[in-house]
PDB file of N, CA and C in Angstrom:
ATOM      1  N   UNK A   1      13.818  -0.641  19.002  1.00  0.00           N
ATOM      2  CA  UNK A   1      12.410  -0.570  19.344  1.00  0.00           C
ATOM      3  C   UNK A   1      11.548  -1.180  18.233  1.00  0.00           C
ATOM      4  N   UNK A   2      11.885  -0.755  17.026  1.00  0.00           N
ATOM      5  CA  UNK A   2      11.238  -1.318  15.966  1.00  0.00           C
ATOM      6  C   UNK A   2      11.412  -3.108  16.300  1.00  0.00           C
ATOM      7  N   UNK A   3      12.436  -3.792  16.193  1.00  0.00           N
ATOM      8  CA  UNK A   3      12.531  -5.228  16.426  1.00  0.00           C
ATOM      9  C   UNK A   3      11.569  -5.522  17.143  1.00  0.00           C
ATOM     10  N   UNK A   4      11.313  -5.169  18.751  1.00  0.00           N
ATOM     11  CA  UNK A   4      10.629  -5.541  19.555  1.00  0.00           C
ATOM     12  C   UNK A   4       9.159  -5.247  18.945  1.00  0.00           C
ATOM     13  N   UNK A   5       8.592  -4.172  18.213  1.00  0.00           N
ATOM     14  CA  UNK A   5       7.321  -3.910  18.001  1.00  0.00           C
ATOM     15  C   UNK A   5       7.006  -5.185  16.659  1.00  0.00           C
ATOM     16  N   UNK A   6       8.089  -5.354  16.361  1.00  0.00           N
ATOM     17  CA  UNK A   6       7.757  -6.536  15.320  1.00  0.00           C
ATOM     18  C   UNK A   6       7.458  -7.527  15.950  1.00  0.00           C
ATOM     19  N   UNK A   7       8.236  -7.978  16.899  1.00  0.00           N
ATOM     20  CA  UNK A   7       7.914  -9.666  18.182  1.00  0.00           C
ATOM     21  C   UNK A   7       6.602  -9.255  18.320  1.00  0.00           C
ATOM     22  N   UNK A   8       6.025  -8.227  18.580  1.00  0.00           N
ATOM     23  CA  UNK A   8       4.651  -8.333  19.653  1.00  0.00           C
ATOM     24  C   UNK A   8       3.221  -8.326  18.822  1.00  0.00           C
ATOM     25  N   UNK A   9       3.669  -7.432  17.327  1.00  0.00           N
ATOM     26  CA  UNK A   9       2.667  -7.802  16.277  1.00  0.00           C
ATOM     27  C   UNK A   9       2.778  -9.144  15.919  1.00  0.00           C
ATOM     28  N   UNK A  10       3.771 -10.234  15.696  1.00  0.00           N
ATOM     29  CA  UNK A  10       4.033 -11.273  14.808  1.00  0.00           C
ATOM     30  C   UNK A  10       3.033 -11.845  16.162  1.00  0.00           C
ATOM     31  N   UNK A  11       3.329 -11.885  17.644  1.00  0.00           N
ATOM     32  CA  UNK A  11       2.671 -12.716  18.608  1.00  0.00           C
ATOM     33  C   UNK A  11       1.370 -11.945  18.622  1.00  0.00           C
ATOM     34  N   UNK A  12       0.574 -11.138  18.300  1.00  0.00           N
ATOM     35  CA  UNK A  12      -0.755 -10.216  18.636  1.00  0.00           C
ATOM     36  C   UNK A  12      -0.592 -10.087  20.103  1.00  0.00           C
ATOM     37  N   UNK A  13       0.395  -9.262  20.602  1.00  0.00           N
ATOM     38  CA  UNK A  13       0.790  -8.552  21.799  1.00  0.00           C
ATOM     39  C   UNK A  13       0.245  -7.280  21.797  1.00  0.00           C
ATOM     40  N   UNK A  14      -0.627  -7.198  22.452  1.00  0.00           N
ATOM     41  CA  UNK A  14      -1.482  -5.655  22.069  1.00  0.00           C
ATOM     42  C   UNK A  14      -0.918  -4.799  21.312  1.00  0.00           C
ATOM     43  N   UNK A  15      -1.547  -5.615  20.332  1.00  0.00           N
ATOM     44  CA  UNK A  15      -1.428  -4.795  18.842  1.00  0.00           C
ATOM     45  C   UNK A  15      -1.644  -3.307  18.412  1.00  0.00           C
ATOM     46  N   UNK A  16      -2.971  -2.573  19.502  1.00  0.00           N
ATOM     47  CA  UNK A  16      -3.334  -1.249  18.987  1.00  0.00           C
ATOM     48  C   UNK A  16      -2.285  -0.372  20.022  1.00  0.00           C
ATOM     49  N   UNK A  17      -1.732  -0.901  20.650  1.00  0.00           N
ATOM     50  CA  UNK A  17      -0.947  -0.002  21.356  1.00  0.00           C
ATOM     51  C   UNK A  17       0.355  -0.166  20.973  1.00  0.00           C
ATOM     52  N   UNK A  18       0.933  -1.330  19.807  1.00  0.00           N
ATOM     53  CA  UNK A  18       1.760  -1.352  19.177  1.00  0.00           C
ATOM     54  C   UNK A  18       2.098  -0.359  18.425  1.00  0.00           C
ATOM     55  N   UNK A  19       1.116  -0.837  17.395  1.00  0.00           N
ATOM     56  CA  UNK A  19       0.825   0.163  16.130  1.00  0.00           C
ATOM     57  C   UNK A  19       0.820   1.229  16.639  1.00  0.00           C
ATOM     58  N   UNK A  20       0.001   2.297  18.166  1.00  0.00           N
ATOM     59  CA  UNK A  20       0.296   3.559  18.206  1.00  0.00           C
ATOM     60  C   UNK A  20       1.590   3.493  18.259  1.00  0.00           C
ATOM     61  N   UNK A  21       2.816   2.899  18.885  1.00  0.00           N
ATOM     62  CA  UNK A  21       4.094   3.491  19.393  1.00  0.00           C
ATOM     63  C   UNK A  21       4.848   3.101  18.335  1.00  0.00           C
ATOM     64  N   UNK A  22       4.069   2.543  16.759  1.00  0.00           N
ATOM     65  CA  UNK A  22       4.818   2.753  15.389  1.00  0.00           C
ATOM     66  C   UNK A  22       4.353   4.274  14.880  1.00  0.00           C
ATOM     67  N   UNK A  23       3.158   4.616  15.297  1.00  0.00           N
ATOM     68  CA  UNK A  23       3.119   5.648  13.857  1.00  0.00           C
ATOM     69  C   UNK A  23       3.113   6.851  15.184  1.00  0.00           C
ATOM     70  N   UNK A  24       3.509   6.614  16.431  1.00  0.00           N
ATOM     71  CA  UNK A  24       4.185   8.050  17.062  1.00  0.00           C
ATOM     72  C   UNK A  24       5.689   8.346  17.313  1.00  0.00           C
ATOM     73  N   UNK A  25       6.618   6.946  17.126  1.00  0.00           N
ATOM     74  CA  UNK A  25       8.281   6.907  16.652  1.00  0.00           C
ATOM     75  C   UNK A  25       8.619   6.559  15.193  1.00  0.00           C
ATOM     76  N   UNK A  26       7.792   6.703  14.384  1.00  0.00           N
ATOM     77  CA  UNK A  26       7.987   6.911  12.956  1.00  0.00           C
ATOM     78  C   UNK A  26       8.777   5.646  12.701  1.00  0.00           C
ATOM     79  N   UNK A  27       8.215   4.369  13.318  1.00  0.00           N
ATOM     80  CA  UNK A  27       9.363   3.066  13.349  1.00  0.00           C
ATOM     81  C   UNK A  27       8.692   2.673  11.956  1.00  0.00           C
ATOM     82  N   UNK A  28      10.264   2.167  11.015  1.00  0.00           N
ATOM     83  CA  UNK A  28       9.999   1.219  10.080  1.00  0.00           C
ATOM     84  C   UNK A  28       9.973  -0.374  10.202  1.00  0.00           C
ATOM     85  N   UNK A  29       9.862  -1.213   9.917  1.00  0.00           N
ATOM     86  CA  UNK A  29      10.114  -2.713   9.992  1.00  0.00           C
ATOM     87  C   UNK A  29      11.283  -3.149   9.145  1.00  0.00           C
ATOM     88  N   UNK A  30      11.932  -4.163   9.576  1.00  0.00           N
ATOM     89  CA  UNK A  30      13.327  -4.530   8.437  1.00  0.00           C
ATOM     90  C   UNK A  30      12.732  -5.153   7.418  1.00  0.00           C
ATOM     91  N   UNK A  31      13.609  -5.623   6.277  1.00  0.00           N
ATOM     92  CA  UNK A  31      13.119  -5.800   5.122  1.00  0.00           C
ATOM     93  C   UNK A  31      12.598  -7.449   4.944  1.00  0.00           C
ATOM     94  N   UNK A  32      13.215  -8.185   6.436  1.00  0.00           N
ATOM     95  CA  UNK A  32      12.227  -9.301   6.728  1.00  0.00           C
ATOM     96  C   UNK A  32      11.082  -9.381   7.503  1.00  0.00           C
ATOM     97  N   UNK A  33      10.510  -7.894   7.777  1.00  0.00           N
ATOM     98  CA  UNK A  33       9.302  -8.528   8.425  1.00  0.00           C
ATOM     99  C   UNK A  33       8.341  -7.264   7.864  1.00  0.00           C
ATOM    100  N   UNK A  34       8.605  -6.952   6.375  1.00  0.00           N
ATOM    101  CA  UNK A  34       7.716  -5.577   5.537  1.00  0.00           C
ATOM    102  C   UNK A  34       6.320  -6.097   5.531  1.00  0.00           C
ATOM    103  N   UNK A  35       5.856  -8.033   5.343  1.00  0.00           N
ATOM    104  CA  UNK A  35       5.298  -8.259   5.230  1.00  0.00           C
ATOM    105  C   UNK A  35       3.926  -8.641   6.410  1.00  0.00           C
ATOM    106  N   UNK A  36       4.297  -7.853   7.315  1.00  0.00           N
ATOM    107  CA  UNK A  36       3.374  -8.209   8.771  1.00  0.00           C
ATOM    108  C   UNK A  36       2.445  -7.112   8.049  1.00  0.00           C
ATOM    109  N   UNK A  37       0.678  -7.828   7.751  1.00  0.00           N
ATOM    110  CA  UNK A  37      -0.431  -7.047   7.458  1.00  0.00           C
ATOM    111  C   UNK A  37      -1.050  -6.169   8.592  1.00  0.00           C
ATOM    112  N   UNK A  38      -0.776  -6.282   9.819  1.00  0.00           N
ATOM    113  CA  UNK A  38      -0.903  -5.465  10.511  1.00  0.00           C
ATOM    114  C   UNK A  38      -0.078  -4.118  11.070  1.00  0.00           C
ATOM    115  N   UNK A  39       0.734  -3.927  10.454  1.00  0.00           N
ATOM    116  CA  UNK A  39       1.816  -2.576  10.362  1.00  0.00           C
ATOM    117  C   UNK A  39       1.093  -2.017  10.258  1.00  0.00           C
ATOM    118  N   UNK A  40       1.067  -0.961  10.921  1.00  0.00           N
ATOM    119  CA  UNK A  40       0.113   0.522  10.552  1.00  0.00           C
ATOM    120  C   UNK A  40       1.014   1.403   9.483  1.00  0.00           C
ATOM    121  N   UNK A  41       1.165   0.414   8.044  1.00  0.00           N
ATOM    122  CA  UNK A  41       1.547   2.141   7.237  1.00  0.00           C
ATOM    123  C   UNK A  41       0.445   2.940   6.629  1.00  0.00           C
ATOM    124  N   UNK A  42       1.107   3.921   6.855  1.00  0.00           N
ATOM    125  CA  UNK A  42       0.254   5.056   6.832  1.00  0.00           C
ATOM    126  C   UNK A  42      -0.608   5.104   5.336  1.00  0.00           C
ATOM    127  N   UNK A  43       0.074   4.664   3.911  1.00  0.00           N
ATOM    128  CA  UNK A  43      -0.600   3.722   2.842  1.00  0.00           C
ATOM    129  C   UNK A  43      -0.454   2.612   2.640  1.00  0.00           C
ATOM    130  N   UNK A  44      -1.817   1.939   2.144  1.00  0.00           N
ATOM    131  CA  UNK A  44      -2.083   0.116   1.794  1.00  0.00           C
ATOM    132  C   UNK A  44      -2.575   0.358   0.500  1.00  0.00           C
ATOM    133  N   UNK A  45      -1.784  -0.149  -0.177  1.00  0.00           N
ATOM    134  CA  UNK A  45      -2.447  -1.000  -1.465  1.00  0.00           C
ATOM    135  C   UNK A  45      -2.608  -2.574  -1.891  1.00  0.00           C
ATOM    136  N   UNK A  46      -3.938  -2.959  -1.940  1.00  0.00           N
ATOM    137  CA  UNK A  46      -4.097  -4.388  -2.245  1.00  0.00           C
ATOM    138  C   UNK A  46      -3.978  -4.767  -3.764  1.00  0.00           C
ATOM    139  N   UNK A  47      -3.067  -5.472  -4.307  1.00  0.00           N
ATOM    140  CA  UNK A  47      -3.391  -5.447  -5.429  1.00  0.00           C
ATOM    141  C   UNK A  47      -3.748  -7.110  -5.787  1.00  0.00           C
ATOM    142  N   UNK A  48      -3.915  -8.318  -5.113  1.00  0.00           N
ATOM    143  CA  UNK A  48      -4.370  -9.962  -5.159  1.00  0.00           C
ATOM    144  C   UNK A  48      -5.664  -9.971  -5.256  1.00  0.00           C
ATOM    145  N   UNK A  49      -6.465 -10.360  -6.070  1.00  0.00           N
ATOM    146  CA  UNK A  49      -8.023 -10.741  -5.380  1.00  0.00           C
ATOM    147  C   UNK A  49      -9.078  -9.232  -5.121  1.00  0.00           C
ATOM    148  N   UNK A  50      -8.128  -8.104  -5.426  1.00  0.00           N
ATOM    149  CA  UNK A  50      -9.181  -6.521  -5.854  1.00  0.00           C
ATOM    150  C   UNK A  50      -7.686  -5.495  -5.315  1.00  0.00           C
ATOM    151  N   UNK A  51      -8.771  -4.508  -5.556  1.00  0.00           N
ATOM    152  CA  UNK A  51      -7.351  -3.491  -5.945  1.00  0.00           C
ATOM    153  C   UNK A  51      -8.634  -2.516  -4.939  1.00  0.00           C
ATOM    154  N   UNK A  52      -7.731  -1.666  -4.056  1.00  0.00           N
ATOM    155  CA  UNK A  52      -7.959  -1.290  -2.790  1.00  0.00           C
ATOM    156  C   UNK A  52      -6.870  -0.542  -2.306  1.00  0.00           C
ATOM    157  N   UNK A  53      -7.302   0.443  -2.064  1.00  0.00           N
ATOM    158  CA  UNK A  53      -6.433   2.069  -1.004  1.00  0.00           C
ATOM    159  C   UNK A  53      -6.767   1.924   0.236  1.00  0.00           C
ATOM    160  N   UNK A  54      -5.424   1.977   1.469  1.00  0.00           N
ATOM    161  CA  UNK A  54      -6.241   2.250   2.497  1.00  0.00           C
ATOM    162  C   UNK A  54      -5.272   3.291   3.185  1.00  0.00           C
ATOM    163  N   UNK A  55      -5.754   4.395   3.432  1.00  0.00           N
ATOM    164  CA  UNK A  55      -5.064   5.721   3.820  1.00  0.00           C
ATOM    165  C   UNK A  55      -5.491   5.500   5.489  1.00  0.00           C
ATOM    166  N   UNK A  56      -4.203   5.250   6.154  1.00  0.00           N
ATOM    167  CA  UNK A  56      -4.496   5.099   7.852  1.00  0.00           C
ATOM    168  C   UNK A  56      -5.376   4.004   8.168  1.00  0.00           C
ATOM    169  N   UNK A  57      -5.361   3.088   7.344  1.00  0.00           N
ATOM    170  CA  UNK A  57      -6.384   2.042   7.856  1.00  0.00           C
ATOM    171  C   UNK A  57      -7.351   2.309   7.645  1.00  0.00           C
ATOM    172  N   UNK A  58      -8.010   3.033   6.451  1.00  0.00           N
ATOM    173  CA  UNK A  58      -9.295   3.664   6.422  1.00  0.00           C
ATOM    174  C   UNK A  58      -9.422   3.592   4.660  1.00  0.00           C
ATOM    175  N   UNK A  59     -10.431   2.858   4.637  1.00  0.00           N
ATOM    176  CA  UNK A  59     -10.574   2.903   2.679  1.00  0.00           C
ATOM    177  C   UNK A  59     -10.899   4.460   1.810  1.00  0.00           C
ATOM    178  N   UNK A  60     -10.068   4.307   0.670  1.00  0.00           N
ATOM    179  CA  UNK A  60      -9.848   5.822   0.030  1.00  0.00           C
ATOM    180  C   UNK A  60     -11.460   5.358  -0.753  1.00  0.00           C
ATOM    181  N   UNK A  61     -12.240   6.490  -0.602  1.00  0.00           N
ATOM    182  CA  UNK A  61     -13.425   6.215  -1.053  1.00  0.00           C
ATOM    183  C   UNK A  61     -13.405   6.328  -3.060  1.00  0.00           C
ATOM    184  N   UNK A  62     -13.702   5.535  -3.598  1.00  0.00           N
ATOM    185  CA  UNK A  62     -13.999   6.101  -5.322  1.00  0.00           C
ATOM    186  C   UNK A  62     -14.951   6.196  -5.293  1.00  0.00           C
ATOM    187  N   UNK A  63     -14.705   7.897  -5.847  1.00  0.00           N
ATOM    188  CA  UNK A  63     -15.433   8.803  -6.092  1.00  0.00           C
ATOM    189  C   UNK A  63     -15.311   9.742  -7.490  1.00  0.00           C
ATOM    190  N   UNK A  64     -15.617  10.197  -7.882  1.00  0.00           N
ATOM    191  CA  UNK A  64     -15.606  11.365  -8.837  1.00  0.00           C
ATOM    192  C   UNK A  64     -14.615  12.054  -8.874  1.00  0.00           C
ATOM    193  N   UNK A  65     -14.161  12.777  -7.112  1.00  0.00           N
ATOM    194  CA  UNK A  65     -13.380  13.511  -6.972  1.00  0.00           C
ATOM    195  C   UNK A  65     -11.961  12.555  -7.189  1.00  0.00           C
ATOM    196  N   UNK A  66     -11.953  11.661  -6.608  1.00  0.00           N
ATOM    197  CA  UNK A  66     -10.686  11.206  -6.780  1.00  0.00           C
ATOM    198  C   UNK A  66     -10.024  11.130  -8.607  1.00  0.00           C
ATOM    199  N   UNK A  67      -8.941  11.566  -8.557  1.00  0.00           N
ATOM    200  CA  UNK A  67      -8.468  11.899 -10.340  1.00  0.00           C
ATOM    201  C   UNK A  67      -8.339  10.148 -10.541  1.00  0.00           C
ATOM    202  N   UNK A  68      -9.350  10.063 -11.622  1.00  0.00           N
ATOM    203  CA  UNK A  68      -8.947   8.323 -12.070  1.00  0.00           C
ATOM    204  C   UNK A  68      -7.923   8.301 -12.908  1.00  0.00           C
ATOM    205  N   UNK A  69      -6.975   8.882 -13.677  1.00  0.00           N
ATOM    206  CA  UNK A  69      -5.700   8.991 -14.583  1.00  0.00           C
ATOM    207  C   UNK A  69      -4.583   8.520 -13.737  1.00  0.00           C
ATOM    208  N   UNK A  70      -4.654   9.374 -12.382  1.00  0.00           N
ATOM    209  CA  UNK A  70      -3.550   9.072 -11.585  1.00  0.00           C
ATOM    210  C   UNK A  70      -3.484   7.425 -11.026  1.00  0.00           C
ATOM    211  N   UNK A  71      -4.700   7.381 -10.629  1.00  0.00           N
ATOM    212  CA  UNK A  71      -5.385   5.645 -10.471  1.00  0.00           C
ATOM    213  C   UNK A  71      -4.584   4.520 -11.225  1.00  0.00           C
ATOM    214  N   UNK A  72      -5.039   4.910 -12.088  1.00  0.00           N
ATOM    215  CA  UNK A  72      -4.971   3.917 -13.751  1.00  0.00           C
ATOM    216  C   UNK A  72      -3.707   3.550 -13.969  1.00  0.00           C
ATOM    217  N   UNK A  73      -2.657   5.382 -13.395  1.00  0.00           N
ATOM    218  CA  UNK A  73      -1.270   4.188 -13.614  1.00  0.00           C
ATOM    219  C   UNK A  73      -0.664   3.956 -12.702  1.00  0.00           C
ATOM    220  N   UNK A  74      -1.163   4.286 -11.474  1.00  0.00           N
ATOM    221  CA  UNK A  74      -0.509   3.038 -10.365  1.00  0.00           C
ATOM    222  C   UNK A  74      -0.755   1.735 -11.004  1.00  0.00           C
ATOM    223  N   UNK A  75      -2.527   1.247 -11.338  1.00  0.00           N
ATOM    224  CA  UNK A  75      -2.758  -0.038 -11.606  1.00  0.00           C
ATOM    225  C   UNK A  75      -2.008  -0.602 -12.597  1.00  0.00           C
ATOM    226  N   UNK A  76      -2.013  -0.043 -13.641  1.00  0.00           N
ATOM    227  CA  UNK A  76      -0.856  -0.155 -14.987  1.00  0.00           C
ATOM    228  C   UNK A  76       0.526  -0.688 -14.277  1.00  0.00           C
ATOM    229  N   UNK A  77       1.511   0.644 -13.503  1.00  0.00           N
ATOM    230  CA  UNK A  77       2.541  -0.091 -12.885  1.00  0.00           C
ATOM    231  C   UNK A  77       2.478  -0.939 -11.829  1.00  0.00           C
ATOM    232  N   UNK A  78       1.638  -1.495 -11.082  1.00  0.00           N
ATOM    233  CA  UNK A  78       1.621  -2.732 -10.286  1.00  0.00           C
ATOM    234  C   UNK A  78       1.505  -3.475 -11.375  1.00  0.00           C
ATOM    235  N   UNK A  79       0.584  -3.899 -12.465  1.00  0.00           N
ATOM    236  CA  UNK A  79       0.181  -4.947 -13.124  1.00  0.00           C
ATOM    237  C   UNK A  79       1.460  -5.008 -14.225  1.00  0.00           C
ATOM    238  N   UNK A  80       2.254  -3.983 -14.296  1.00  0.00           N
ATOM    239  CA  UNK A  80       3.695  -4.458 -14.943  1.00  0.00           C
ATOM    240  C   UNK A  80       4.985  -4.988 -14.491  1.00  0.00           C
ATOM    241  N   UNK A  81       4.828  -5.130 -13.038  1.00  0.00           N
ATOM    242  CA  UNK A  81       5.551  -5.396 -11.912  1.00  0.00           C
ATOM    243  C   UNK A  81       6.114  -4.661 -11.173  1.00  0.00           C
ATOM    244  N   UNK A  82       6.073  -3.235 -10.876  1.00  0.00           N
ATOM    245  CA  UNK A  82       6.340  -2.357 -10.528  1.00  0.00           C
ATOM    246  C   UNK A  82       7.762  -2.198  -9.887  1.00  0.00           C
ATOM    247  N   UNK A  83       8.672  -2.082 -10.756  1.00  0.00           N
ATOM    248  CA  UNK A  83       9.965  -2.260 -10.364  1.00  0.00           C
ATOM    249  C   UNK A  83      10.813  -2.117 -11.991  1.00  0.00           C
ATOM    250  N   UNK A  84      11.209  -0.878 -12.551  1.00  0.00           N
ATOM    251  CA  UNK A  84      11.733  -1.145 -13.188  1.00  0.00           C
ATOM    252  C   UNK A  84      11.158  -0.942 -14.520  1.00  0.00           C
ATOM    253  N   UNK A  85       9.919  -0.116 -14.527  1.00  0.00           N
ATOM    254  CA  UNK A  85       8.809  -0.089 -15.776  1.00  0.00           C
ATOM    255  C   UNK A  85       9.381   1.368 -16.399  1.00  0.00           C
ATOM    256  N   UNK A  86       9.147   1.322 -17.362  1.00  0.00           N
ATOM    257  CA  UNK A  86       9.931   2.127 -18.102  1.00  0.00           C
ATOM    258  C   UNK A  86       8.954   3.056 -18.805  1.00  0.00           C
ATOM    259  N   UNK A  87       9.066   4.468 -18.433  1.00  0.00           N
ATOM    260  CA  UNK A  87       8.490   5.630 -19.420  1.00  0.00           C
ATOM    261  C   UNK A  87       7.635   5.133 -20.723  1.00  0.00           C
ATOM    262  N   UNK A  88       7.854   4.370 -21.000  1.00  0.00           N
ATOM    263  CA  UNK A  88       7.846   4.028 -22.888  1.00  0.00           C
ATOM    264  C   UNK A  88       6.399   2.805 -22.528  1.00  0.00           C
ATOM    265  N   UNK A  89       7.202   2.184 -21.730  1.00  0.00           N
ATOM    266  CA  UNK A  89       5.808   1.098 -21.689  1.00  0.00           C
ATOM    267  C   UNK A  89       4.741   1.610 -21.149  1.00  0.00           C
ATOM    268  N   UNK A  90       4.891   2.495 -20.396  1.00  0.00           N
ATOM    269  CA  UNK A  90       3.645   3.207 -19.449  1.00  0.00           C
ATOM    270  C   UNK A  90       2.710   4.100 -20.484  1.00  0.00           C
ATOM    271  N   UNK A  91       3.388   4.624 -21.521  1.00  0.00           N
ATOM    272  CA  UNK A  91       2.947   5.261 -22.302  1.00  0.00           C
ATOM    273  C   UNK A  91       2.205   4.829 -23.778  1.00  0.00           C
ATOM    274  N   UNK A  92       2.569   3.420 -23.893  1.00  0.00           N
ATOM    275  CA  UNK A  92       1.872   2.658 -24.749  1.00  0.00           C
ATOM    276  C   UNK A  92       0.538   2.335 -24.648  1.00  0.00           C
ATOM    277  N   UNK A  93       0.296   2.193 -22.882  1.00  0.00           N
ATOM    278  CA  UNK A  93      -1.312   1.454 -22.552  1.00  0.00           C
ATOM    279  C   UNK A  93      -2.049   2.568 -22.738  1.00  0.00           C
ATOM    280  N   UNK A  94      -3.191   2.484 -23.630  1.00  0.00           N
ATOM    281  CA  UNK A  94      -4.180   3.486 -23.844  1.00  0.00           C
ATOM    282  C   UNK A  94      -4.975   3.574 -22.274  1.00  0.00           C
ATOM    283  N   UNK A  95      -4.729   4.276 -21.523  1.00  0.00           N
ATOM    284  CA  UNK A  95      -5.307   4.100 -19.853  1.00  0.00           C
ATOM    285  C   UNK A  95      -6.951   4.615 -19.829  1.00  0.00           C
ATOM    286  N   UNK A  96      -6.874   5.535 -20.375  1.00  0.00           N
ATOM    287  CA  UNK A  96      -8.465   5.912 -20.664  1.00  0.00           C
ATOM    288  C   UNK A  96      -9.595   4.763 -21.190  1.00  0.00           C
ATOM    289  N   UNK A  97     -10.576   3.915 -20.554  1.00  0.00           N
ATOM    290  CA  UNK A  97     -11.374   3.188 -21.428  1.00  0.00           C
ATOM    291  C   UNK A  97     -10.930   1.888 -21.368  1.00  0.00           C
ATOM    292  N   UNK A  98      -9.801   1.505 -20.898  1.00  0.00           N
ATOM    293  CA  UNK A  98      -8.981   0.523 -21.367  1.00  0.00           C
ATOM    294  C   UNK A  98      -9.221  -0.820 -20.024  1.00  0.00           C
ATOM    295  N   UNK A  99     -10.040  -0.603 -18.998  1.00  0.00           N
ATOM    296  CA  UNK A  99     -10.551  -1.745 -17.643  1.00  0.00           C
ATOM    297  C   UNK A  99      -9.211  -1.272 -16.781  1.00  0.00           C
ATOM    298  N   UNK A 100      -8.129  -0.256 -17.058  1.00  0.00           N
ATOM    299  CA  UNK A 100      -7.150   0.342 -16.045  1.00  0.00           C
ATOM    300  C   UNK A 100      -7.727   1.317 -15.225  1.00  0.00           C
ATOM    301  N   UNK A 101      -8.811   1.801 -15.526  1.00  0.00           N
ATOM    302  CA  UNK A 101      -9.142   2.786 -14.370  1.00  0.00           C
ATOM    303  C   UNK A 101     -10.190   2.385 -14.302  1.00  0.00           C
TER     304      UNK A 101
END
């Protein structure tokens, strides 16, 4: 089922009724087609050209409430390549003050 919901997003085969019958069979995509921007996962992070949350297709608002520490080192580990970053380096970047949060 997942395959087929991939054919019909890649063609814009009614897409919103796609996407519902992804996020009501909990379908993943294979690891050649992770990159279709219209997947409804349930989190988006942009990190090219601005750095952007989108929880359900819906932007995570910054705010106050949101903890900026936790922020800072997602951005930290995307901007270190996020794969493989190591305790030690994460802990070097002064994150407070530093244009990471």
């Amino acid at each position: 089922m997942a395959k087929l919901c991939i054919k019909a997003l890649q063609a814009g085969i009614e897409v919103e009724y796609t996407q519902e019958l992804i996020r009501r069979f909990h379908l993943s995509p294979d690891q050649s087609s992770i990159h279709l921007e219209n997947w409804p996962w349930p989190l988006k992070i942009f990190t090219l050209g601005r750095f952007e949350l989108l929880k359900e297709e819906k932007p995570i608002p910054s705010s106050r409430k949101i903890q900026q520490k936790p922020l800072a080192l997602l951005k930290a580990l995307i901007a270190l390549g996020g794969k493989g970053v190591r305790e030690e380096q994460l802990s070097d970047i002064p994150l407070a003050g530093s244009g990471w949060g």
